[in-house]
PDB file of N, CA and C in Angstrom:
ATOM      1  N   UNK A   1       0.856  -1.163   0.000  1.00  0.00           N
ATOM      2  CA  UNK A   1       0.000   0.000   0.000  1.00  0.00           C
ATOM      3  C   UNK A   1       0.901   1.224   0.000  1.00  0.00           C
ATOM      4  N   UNK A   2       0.750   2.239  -0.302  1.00  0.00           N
ATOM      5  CA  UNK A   2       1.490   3.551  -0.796  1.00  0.00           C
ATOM      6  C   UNK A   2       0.371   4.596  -0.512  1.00  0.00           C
ATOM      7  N   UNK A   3       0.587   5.022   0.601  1.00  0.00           N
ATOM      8  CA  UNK A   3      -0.218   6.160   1.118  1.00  0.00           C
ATOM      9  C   UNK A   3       0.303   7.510   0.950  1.00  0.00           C
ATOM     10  N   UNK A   4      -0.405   8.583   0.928  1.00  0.00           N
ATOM     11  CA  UNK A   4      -0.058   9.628   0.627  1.00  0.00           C
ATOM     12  C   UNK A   4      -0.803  10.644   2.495  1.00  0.00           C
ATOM     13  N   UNK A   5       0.088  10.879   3.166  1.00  0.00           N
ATOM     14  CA  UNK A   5      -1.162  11.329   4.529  1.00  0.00           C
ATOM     15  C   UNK A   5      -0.672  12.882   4.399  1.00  0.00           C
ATOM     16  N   UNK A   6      -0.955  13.022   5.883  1.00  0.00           N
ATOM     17  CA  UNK A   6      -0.988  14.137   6.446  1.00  0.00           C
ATOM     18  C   UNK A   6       0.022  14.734   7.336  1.00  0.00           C
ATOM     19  N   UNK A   7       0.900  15.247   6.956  1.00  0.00           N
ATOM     20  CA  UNK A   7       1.647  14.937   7.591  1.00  0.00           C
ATOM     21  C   UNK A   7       1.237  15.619   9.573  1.00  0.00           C
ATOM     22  N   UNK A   8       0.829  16.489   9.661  1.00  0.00           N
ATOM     23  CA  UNK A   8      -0.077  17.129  10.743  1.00  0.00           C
ATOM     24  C   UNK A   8      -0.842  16.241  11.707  1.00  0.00           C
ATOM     25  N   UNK A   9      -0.828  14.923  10.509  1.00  0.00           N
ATOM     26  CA  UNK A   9      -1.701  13.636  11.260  1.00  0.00           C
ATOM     27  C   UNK A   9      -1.022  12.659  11.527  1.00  0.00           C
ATOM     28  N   UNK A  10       0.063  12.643  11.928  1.00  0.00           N
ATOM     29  CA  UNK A  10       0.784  11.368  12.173  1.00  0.00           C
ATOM     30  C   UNK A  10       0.592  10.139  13.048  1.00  0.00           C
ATOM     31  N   UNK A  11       0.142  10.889  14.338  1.00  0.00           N
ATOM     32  CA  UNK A  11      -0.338  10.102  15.264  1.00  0.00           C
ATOM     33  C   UNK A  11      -1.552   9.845  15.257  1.00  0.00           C
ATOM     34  N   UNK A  12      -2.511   9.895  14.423  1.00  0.00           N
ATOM     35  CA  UNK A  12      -3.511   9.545  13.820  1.00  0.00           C
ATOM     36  C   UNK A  12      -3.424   8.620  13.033  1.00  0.00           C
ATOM     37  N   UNK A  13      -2.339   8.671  12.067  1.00  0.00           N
ATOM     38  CA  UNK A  13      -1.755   7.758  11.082  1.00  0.00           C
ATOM     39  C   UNK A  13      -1.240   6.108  11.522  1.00  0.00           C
ATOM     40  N   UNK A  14      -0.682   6.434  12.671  1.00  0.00           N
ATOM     41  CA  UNK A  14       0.161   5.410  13.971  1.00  0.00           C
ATOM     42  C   UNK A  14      -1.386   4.878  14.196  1.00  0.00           C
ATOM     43  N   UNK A  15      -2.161   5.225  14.708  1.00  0.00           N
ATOM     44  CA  UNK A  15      -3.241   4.399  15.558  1.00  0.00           C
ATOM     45  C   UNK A  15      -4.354   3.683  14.428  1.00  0.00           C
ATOM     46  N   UNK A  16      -4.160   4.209  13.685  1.00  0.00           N
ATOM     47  CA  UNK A  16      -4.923   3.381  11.910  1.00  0.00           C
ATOM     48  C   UNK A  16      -3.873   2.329  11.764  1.00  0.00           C
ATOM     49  N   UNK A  17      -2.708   2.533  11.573  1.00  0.00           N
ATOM     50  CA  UNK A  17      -1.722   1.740  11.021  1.00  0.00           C
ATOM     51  C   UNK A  17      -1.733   0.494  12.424  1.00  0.00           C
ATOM     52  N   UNK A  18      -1.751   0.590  13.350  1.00  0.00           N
ATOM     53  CA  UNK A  18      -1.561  -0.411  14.373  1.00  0.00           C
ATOM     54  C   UNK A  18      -3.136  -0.877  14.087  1.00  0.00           C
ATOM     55  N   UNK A  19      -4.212  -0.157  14.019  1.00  0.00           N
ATOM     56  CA  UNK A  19      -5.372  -1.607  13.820  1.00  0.00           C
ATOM     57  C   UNK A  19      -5.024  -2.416  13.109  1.00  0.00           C
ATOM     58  N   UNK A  20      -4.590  -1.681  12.043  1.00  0.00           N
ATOM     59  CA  UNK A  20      -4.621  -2.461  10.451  1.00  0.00           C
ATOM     60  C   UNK A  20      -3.305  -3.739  10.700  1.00  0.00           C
ATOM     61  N   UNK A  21      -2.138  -3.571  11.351  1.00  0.00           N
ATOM     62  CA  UNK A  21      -1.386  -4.575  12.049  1.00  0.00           C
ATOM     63  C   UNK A  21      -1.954  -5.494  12.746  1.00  0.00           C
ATOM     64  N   UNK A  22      -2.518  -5.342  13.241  1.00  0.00           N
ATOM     65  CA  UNK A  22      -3.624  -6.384  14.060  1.00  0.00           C
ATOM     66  C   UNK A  22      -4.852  -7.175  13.505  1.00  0.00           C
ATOM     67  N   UNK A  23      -5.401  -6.416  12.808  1.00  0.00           N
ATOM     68  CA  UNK A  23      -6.628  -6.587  11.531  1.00  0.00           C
ATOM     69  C   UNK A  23      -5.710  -7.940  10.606  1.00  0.00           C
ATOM     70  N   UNK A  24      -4.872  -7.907  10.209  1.00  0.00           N
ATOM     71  CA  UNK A  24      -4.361  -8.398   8.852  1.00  0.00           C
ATOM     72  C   UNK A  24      -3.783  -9.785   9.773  1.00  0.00           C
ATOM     73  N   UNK A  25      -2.882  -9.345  10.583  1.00  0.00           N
ATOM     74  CA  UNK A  25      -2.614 -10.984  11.629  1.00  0.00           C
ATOM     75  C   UNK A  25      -4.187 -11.752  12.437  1.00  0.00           C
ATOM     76  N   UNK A  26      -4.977 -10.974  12.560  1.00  0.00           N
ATOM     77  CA  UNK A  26      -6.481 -11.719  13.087  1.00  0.00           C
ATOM     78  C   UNK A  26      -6.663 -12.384  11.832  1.00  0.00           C
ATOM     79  N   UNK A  27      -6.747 -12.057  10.701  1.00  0.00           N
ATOM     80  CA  UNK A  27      -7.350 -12.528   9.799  1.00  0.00           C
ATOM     81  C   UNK A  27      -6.290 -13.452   8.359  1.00  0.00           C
ATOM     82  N   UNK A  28      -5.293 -13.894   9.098  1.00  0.00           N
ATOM     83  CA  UNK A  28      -4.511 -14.905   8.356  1.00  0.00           C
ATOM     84  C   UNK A  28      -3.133 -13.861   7.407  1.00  0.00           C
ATOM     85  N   UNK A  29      -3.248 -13.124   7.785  1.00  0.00           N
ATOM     86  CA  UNK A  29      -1.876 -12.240   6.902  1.00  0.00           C
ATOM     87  C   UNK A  29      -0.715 -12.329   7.652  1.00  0.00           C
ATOM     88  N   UNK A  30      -0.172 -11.820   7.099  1.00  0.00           N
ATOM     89  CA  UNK A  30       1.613 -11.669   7.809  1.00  0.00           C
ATOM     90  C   UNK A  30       1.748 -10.037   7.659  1.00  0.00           C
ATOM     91  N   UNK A  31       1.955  -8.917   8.395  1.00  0.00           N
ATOM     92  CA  UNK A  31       1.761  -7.801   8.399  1.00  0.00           C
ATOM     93  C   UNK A  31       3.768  -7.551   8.409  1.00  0.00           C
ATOM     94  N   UNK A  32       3.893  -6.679   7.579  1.00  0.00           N
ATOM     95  CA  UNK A  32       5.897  -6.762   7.369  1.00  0.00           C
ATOM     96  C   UNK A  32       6.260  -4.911   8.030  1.00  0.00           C
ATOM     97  N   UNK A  33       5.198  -4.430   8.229  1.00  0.00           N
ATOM     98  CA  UNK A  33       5.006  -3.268   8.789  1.00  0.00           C
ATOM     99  C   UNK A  33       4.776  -1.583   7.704  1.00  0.00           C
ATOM    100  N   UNK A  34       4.349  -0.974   8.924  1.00  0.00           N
ATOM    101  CA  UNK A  34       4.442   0.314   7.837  1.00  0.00           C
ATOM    102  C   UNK A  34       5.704   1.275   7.926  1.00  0.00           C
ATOM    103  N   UNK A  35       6.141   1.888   6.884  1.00  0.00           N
ATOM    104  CA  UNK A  35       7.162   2.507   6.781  1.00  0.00           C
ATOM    105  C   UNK A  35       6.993   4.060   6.788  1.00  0.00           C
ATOM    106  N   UNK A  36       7.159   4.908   7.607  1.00  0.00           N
ATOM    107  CA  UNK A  36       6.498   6.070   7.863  1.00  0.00           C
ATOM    108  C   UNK A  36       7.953   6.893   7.857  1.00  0.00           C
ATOM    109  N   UNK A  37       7.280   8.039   7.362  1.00  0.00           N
ATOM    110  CA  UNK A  37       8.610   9.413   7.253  1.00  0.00           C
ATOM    111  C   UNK A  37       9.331   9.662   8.655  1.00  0.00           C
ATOM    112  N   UNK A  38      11.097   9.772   8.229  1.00  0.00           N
ATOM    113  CA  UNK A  38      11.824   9.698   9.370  1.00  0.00           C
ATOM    114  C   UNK A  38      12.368  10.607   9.397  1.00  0.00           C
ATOM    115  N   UNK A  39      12.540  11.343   8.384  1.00  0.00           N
ATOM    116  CA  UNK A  39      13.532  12.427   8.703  1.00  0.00           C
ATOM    117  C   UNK A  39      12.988  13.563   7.695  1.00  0.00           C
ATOM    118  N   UNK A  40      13.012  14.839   7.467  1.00  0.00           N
ATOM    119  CA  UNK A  40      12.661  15.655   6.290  1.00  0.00           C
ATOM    120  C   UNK A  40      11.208  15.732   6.357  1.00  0.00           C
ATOM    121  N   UNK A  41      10.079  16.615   5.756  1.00  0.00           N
ATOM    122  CA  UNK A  41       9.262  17.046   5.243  1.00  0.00           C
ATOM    123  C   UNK A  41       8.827  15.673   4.309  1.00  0.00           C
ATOM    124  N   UNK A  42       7.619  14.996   4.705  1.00  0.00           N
ATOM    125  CA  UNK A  42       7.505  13.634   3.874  1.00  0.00           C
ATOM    126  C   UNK A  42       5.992  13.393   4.084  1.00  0.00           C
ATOM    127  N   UNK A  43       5.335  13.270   3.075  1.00  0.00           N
ATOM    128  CA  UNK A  43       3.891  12.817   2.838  1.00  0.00           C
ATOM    129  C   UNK A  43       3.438  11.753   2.742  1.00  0.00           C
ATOM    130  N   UNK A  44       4.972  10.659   2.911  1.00  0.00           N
ATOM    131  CA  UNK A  44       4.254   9.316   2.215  1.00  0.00           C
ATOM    132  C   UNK A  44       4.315   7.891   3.413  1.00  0.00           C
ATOM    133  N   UNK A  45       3.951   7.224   3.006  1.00  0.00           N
ATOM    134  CA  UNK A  45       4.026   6.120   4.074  1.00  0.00           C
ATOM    135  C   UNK A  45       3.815   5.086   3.097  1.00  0.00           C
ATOM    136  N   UNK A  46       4.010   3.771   3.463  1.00  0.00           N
ATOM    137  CA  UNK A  46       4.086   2.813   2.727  1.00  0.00           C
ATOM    138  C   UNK A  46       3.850   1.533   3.752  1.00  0.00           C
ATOM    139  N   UNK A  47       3.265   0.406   3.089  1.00  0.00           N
ATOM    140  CA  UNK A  47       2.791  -0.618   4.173  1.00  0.00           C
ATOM    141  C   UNK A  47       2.605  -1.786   3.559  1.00  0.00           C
ATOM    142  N   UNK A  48       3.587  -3.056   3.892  1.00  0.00           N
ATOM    143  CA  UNK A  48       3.775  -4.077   3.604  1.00  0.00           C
ATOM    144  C   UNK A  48       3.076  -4.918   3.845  1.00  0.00           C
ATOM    145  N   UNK A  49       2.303  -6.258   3.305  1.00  0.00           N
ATOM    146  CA  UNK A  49       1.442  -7.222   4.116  1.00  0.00           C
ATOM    147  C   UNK A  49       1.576  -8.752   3.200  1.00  0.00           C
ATOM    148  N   UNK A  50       1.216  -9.229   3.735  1.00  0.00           N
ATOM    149  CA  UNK A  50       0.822 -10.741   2.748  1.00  0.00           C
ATOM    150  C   UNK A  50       0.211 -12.000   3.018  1.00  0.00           C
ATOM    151  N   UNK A  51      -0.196 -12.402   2.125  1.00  0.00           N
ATOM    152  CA  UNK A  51      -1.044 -13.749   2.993  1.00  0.00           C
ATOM    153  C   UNK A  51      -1.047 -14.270   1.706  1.00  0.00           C
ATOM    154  N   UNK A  52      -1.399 -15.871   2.181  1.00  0.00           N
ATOM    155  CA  UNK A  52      -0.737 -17.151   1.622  1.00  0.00           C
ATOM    156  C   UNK A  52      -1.024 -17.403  -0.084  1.00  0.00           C
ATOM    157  N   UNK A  53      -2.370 -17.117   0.071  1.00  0.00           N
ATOM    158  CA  UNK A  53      -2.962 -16.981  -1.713  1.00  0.00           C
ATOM    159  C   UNK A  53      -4.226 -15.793  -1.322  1.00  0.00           C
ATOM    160  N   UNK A  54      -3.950 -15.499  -2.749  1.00  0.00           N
ATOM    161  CA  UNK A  54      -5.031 -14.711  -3.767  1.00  0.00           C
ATOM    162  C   UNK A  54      -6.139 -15.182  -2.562  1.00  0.00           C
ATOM    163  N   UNK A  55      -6.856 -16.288  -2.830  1.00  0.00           N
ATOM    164  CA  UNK A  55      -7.605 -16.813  -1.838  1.00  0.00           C
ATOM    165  C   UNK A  55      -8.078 -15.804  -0.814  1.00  0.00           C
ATOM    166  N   UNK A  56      -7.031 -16.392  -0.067  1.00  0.00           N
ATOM    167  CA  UNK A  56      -6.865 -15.827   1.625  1.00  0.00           C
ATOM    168  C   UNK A  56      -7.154 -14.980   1.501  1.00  0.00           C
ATOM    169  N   UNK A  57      -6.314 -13.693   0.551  1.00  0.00           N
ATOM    170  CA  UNK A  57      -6.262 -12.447   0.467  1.00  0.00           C
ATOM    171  C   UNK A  57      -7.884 -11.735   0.279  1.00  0.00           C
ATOM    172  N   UNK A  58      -8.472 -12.848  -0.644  1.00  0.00           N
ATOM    173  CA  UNK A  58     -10.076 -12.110  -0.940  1.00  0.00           C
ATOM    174  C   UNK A  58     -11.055 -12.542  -0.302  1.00  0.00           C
ATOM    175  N   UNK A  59     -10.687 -13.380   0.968  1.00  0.00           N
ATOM    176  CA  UNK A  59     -11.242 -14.375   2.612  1.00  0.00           C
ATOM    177  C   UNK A  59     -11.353 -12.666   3.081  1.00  0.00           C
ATOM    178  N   UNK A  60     -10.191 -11.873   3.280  1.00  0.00           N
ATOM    179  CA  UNK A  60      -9.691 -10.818   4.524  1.00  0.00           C
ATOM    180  C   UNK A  60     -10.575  -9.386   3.614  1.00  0.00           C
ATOM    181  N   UNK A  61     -10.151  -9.279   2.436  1.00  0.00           N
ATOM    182  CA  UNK A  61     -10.909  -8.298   1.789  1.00  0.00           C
ATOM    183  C   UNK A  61     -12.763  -8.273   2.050  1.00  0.00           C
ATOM    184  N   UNK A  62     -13.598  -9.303   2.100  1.00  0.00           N
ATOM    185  CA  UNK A  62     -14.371  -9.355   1.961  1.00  0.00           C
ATOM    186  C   UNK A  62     -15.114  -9.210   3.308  1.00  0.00           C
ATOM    187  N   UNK A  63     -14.144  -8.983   4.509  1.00  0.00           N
ATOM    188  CA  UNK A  63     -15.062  -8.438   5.151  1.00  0.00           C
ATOM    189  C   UNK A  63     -15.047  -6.828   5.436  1.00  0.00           C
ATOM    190  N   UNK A  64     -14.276  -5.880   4.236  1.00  0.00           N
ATOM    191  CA  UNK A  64     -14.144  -4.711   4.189  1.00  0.00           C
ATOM    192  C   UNK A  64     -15.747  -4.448   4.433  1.00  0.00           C
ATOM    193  N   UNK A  65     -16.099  -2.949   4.953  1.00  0.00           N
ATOM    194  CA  UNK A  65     -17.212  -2.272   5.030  1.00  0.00           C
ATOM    195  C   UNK A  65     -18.587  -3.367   5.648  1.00  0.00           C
ATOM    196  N   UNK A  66     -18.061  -4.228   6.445  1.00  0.00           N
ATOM    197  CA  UNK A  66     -19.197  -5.078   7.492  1.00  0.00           C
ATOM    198  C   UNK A  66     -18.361  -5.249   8.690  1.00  0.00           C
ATOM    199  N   UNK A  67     -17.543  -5.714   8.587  1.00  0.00           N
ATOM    200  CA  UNK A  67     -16.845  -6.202  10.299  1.00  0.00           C
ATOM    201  C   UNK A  67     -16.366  -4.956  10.937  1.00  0.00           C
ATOM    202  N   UNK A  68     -17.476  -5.415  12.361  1.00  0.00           N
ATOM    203  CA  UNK A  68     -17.458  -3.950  13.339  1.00  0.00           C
ATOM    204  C   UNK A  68     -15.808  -3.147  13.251  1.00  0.00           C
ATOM    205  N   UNK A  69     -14.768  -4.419  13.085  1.00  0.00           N
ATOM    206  CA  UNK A  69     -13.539  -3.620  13.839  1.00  0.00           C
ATOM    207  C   UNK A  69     -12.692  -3.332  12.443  1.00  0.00           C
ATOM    208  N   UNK A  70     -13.359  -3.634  11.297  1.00  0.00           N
ATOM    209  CA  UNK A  70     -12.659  -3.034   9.807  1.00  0.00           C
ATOM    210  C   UNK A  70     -13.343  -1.844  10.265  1.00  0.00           C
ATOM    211  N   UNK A  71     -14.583  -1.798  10.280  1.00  0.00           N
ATOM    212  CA  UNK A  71     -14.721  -0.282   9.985  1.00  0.00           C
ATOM    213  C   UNK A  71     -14.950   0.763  10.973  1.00  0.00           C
ATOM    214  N   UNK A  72     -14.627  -0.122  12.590  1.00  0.00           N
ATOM    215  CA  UNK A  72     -13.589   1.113  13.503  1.00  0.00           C
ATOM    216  C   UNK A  72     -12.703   1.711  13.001  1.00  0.00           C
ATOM    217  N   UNK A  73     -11.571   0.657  12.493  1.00  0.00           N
ATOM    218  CA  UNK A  73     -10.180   0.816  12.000  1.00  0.00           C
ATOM    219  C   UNK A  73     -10.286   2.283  10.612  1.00  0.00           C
ATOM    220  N   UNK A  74     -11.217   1.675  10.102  1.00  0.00           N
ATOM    221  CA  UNK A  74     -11.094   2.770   9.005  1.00  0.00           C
ATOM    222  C   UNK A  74     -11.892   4.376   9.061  1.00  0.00           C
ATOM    223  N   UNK A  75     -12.375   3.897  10.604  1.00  0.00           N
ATOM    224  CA  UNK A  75     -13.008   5.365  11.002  1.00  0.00           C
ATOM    225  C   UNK A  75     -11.627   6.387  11.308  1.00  0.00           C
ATOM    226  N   UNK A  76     -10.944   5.457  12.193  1.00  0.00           N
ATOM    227  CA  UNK A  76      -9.826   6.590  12.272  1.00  0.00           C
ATOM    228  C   UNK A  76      -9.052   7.463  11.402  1.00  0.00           C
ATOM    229  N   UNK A  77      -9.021   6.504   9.915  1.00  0.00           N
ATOM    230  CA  UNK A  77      -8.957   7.335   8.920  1.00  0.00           C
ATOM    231  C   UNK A  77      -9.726   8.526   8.292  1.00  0.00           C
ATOM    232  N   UNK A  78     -10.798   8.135   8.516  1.00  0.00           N
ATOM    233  CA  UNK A  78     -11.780   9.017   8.319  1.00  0.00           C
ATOM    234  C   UNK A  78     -12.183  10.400   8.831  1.00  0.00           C
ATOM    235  N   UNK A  79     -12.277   9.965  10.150  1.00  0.00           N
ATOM    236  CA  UNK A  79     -12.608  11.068  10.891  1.00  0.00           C
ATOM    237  C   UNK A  79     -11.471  11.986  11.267  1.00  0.00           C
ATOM    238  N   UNK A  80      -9.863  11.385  11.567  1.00  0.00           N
ATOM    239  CA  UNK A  80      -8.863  12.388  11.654  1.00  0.00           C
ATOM    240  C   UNK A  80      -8.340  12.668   9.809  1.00  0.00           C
ATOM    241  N   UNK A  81      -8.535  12.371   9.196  1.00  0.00           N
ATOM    242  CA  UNK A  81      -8.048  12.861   7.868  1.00  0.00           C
ATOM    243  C   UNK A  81      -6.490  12.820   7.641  1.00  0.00           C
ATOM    244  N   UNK A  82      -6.359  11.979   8.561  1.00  0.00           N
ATOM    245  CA  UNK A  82      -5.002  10.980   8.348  1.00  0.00           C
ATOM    246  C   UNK A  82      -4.159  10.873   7.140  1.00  0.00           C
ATOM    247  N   UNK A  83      -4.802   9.734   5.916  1.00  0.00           N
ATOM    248  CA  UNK A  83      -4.934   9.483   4.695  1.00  0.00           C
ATOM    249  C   UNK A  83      -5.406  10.752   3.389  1.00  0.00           C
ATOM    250  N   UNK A  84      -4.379  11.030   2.672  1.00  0.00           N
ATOM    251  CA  UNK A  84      -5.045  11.961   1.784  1.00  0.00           C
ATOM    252  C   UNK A  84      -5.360  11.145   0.795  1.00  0.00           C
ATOM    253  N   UNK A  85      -4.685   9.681   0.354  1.00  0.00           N
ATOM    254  CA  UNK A  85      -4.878   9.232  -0.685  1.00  0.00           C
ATOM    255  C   UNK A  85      -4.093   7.817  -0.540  1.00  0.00           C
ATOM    256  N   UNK A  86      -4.464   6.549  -1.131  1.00  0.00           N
ATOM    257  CA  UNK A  86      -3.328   5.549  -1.095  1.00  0.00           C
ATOM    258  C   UNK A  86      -3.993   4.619  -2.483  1.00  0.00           C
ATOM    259  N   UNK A  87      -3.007   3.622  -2.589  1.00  0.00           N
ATOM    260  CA  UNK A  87      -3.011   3.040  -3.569  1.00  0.00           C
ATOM    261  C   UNK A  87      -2.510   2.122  -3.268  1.00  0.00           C
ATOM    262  N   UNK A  88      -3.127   0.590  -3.640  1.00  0.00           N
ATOM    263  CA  UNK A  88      -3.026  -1.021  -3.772  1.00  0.00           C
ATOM    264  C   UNK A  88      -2.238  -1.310  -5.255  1.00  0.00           C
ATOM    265  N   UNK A  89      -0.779  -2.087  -4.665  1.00  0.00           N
ATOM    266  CA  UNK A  89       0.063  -2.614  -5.679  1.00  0.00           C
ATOM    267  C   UNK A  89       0.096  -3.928  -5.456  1.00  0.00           C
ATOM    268  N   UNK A  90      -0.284  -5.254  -5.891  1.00  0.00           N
ATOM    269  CA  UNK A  90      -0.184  -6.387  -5.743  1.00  0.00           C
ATOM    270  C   UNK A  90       1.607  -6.715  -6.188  1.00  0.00           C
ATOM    271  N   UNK A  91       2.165  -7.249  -5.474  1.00  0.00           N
ATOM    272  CA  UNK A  91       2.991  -7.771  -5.700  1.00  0.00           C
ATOM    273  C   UNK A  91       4.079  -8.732  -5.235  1.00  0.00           C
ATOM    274  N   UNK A  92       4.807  -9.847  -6.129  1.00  0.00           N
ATOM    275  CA  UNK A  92       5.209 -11.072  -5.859  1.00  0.00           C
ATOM    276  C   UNK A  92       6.399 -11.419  -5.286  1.00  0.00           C
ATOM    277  N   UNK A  93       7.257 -11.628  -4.019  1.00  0.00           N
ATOM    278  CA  UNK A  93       8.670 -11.447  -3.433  1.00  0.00           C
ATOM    279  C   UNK A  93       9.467 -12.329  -4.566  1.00  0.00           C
ATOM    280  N   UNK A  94      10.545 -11.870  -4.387  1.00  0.00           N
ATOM    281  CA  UNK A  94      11.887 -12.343  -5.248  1.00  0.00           C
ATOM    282  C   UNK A  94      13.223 -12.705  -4.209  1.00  0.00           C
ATOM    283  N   UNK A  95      12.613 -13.673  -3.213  1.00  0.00           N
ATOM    284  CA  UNK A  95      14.007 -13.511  -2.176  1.00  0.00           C
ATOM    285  C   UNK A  95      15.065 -14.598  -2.294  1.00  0.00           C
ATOM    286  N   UNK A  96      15.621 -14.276  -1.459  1.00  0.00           N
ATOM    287  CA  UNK A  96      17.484 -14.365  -1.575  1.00  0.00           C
ATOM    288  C   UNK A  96      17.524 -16.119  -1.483  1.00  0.00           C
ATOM    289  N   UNK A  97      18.302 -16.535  -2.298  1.00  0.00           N
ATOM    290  CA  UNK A  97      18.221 -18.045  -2.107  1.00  0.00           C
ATOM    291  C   UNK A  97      17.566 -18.935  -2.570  1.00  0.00           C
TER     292      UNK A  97
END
């Protein structure tokens, strides 16, 4: 995921990003963490995840916009204005060995 936030909202950003850590391991993912601005003037954040198949993946999607604690989680986005914008990249590891 490739978020674009706020930067004003960070700690807003932190308490979305830790449901969503928790959200994704309840529900069969492996969460690799989010990568948030460390140093400098920075808008972006970025957030790693994965689970086993396509499958799984559309098991965890499908309870977007019904399960009470998806859409706690995504209130916080909402209501602090956290998130200006993000974007879903599917993609396949290439690791060492």
């Amino acid at each position: 995921m490739h978020y674009t936030i706020d930067p004003a909202q960070i700690e807003a950003f932190e308490r979305f990003a830790r449901e969503w850590m928790r959200l994704v391991a309840k529900h069969g993912g492996v969460h690799h963490g989010y990568f948030l601005p460390a140093e400098g003037a920075s808008d972006r954040a970025e957030a790693l995840f994965s689970f086993e198949s396509l499958a799984a993946y559309e098991r965890y999607r499908a309870r977007f916009g019904d399960d009470p604690e998806f859409v706690a989680a995504d209130r916080i986005r909402d209501e602090s204005g956290c998130v200006l914008r993000y974007e879903r990249t599917f993609m396949r590891p290439l690791l060492p060995g």
